[in-house]
N, C-alpha and C. Protein backbone atom coordinates (compact mmCIF):
# COMPACT_ATOMS: atom_id res chain seq x y z
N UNK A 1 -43.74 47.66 57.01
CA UNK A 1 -44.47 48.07 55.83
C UNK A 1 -44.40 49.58 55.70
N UNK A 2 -44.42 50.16 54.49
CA UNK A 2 -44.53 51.58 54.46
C UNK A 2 -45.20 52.40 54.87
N UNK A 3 -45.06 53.50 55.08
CA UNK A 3 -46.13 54.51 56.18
C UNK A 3 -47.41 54.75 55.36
N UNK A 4 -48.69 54.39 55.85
CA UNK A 4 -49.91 54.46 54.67
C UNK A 4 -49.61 56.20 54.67
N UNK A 5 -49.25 57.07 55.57
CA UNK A 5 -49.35 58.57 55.46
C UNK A 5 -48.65 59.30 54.03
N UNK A 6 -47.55 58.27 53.83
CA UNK A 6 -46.16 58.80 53.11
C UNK A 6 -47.01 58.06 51.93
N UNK A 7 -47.80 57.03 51.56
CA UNK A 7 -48.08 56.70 50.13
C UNK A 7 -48.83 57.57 49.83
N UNK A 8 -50.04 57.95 50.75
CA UNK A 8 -50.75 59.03 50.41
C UNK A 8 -50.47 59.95 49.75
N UNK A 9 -49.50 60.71 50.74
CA UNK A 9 -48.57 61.93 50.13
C UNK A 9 -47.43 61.57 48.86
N UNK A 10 -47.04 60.69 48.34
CA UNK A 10 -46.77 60.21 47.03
C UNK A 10 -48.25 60.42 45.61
N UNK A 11 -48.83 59.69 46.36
CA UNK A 11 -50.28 59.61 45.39
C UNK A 11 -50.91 60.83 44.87
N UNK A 12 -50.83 61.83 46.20
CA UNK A 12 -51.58 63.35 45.83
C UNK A 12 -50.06 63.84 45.10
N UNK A 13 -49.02 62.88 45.10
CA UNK A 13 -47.93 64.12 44.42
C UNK A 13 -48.27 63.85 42.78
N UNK A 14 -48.38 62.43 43.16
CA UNK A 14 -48.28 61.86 41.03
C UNK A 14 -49.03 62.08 40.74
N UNK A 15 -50.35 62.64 41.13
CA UNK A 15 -52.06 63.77 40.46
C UNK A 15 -52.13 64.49 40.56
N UNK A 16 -50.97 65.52 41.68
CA UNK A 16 -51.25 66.87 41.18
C UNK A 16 -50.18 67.53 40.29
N UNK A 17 -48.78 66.92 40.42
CA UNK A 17 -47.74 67.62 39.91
C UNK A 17 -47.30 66.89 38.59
N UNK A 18 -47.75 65.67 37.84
CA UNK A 18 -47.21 64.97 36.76
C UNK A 18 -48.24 64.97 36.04
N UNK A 19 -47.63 66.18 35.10
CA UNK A 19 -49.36 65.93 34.20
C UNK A 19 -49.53 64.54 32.97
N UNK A 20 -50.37 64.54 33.15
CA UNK A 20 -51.22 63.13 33.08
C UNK A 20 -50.73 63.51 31.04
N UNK A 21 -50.14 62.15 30.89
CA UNK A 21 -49.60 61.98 29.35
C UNK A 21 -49.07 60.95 29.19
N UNK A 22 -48.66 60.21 27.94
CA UNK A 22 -48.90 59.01 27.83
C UNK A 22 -46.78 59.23 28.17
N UNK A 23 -46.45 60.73 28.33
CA UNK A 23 -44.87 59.72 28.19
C UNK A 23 -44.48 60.15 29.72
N UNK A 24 -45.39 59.94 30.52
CA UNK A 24 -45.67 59.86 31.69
C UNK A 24 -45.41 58.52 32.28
N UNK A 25 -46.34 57.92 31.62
CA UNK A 25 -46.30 56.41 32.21
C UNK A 25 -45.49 55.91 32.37
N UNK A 26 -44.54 55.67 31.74
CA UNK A 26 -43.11 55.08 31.67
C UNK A 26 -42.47 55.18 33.32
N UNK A 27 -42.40 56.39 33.81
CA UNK A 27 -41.97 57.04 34.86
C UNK A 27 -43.04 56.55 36.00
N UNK A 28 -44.40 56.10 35.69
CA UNK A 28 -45.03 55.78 37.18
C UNK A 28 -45.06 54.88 37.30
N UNK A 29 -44.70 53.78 35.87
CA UNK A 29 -45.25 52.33 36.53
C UNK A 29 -44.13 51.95 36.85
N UNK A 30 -41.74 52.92 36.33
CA UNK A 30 -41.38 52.55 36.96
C UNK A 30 -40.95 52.63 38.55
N UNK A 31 -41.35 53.96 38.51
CA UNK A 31 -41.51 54.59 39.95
C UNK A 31 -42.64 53.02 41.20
N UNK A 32 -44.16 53.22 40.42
CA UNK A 32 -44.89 52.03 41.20
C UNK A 32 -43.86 50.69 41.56
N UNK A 33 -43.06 50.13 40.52
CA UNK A 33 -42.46 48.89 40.51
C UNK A 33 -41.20 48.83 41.30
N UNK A 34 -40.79 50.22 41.52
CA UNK A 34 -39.53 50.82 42.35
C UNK A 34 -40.29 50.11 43.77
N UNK A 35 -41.52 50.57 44.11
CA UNK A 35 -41.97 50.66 45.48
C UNK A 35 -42.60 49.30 45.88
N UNK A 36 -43.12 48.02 44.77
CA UNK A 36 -42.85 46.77 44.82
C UNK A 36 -41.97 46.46 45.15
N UNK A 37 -40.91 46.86 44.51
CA UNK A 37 -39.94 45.69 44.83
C UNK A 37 -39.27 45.81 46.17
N UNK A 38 -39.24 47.16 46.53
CA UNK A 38 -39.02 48.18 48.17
C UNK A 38 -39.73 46.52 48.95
N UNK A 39 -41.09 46.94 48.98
CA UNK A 39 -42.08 46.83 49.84
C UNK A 39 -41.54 44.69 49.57
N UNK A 40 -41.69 44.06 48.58
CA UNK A 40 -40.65 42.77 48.28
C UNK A 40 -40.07 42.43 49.11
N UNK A 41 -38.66 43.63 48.93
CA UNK A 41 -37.39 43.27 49.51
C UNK A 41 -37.48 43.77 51.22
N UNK A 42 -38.39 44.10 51.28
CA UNK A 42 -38.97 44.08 53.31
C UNK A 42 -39.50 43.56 53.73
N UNK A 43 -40.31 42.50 52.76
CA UNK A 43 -41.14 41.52 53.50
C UNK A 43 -39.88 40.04 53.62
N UNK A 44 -39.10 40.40 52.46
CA UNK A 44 -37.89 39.33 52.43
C UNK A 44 -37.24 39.10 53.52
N UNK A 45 -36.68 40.42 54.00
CA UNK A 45 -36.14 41.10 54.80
C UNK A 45 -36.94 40.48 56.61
N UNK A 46 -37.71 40.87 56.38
CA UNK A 46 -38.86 40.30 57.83
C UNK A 46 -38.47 38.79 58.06
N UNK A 47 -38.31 38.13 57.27
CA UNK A 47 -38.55 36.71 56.75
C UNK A 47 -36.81 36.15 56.97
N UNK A 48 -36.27 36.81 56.89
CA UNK A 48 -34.71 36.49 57.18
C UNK A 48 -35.02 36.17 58.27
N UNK A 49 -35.06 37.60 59.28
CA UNK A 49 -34.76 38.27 60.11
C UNK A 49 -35.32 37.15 61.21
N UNK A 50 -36.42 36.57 60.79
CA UNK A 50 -37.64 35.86 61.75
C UNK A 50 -36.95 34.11 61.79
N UNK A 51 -36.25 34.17 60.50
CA UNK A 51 -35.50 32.74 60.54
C UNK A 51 -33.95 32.68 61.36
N UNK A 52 -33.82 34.08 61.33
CA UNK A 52 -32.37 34.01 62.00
C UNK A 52 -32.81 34.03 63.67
N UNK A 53 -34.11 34.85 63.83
CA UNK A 53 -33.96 34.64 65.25
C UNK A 53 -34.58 33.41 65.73
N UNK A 54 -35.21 32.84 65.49
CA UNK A 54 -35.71 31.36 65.50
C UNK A 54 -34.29 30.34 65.63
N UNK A 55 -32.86 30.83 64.55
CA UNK A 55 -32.70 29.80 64.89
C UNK A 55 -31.08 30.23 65.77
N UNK A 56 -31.52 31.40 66.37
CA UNK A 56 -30.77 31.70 67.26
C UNK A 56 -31.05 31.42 68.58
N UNK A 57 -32.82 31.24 68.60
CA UNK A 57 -32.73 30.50 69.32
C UNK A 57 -32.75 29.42 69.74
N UNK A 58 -32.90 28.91 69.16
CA UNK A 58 -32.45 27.54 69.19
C UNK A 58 -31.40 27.26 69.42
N UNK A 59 -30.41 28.15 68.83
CA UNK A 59 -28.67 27.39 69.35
C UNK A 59 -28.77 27.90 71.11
N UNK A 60 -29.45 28.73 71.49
CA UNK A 60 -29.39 29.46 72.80
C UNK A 60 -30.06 28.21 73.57
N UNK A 61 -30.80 27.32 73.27
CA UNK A 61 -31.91 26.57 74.12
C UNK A 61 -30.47 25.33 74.01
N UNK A 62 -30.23 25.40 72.94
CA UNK A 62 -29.39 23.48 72.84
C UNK A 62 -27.90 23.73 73.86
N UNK A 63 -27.75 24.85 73.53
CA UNK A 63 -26.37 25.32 74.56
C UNK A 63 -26.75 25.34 76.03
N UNK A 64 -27.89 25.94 76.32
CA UNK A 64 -28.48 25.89 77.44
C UNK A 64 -28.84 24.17 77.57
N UNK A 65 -29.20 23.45 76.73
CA UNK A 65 -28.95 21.96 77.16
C UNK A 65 -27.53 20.81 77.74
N UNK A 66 -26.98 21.29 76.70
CA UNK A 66 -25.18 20.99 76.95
C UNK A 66 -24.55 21.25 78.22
N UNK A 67 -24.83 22.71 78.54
CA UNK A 67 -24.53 22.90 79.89
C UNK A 67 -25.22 22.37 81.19
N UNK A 68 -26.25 22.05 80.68
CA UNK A 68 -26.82 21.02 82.05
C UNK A 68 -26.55 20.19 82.31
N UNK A 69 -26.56 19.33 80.72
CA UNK A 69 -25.92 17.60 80.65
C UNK A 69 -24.32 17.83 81.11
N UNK A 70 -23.62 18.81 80.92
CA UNK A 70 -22.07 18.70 81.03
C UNK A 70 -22.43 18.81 82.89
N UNK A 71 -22.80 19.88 83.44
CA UNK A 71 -23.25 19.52 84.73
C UNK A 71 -23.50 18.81 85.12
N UNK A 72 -24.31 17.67 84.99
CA UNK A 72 -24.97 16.55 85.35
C UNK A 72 -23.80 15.34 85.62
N UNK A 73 -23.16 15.24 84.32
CA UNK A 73 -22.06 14.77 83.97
C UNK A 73 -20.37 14.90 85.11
N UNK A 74 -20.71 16.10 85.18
CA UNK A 74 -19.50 16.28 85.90
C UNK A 74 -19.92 16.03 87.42
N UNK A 75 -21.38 16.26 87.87
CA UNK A 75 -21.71 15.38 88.94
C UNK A 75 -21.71 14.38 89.15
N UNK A 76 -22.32 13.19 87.71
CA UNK A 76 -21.85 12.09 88.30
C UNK A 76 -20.37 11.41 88.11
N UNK A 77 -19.53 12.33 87.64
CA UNK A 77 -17.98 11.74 87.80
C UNK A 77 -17.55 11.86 89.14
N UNK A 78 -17.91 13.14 89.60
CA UNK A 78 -17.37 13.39 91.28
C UNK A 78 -18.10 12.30 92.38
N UNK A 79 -19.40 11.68 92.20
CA UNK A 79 -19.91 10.33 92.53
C UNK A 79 -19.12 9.13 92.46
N UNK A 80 -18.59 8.77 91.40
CA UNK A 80 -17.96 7.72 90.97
C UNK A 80 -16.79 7.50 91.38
N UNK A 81 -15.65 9.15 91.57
CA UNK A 81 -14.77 9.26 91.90
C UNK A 81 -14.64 8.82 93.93
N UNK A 82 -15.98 9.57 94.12
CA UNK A 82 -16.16 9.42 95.48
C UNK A 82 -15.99 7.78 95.96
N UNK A 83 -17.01 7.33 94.81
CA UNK A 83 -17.15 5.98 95.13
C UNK A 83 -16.10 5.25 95.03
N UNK A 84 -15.03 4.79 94.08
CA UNK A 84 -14.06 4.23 93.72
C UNK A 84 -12.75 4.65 94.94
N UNK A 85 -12.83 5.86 95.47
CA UNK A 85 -12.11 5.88 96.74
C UNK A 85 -12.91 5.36 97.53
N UNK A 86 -13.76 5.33 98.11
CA UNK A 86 -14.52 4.23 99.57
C UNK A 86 -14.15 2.69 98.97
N UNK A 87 -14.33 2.27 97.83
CA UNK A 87 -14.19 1.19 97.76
C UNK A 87 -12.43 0.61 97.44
N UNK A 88 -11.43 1.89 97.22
CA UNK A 88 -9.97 1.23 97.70
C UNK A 88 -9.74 1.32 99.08
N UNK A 89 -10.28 2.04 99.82
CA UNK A 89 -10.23 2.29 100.96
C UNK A 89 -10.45 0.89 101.97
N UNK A 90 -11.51 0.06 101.37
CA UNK A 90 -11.88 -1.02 102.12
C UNK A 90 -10.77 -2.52 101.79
């Protein structure tokens, strides 16, 4: 979010240095709507950011699953393999 210090210092700028007239306005509400849509496009921004890492992790947790099951897996082939030699053996 924007620095409350820096709106401040915006606020004392547009009351002391823009004298107050109606062909003024034009210029603050688009200046104000400039800093909506700022302040908008950062909360948007947050909101990406929070979905991308969410579902980064997630691919990090399911990969971290795969590799266990592929472990697991490749343990019990070396079992089977074990086994299927004892039993030509006999």
């Amino acid at each position: 979010s924007p620095n409350p210090f820096m709106k401040a210092l915006c606020l004392i700028f547009f009351y002391q240095f823009i004298p107050k007239s109606a062909n003024n306005l034009p210029l603050v509400d688009t200046l104000k709507m400039g800093s909506y849509l700022r302040e908008d496009t950062a909360l948007h921004l947050k909101q990406i950011t929070g979905q991308l890492n969410h579902a980064i992790q997630q691919n990090a947790a399911s990969a971290e699953a795969l590799a266990a099951n592929a472990e697991e897996m490749s343990s019990q082939a070396r079992q089977f393999q074990q086994t299927m030699f004892f039993l030509r053996l006999r």
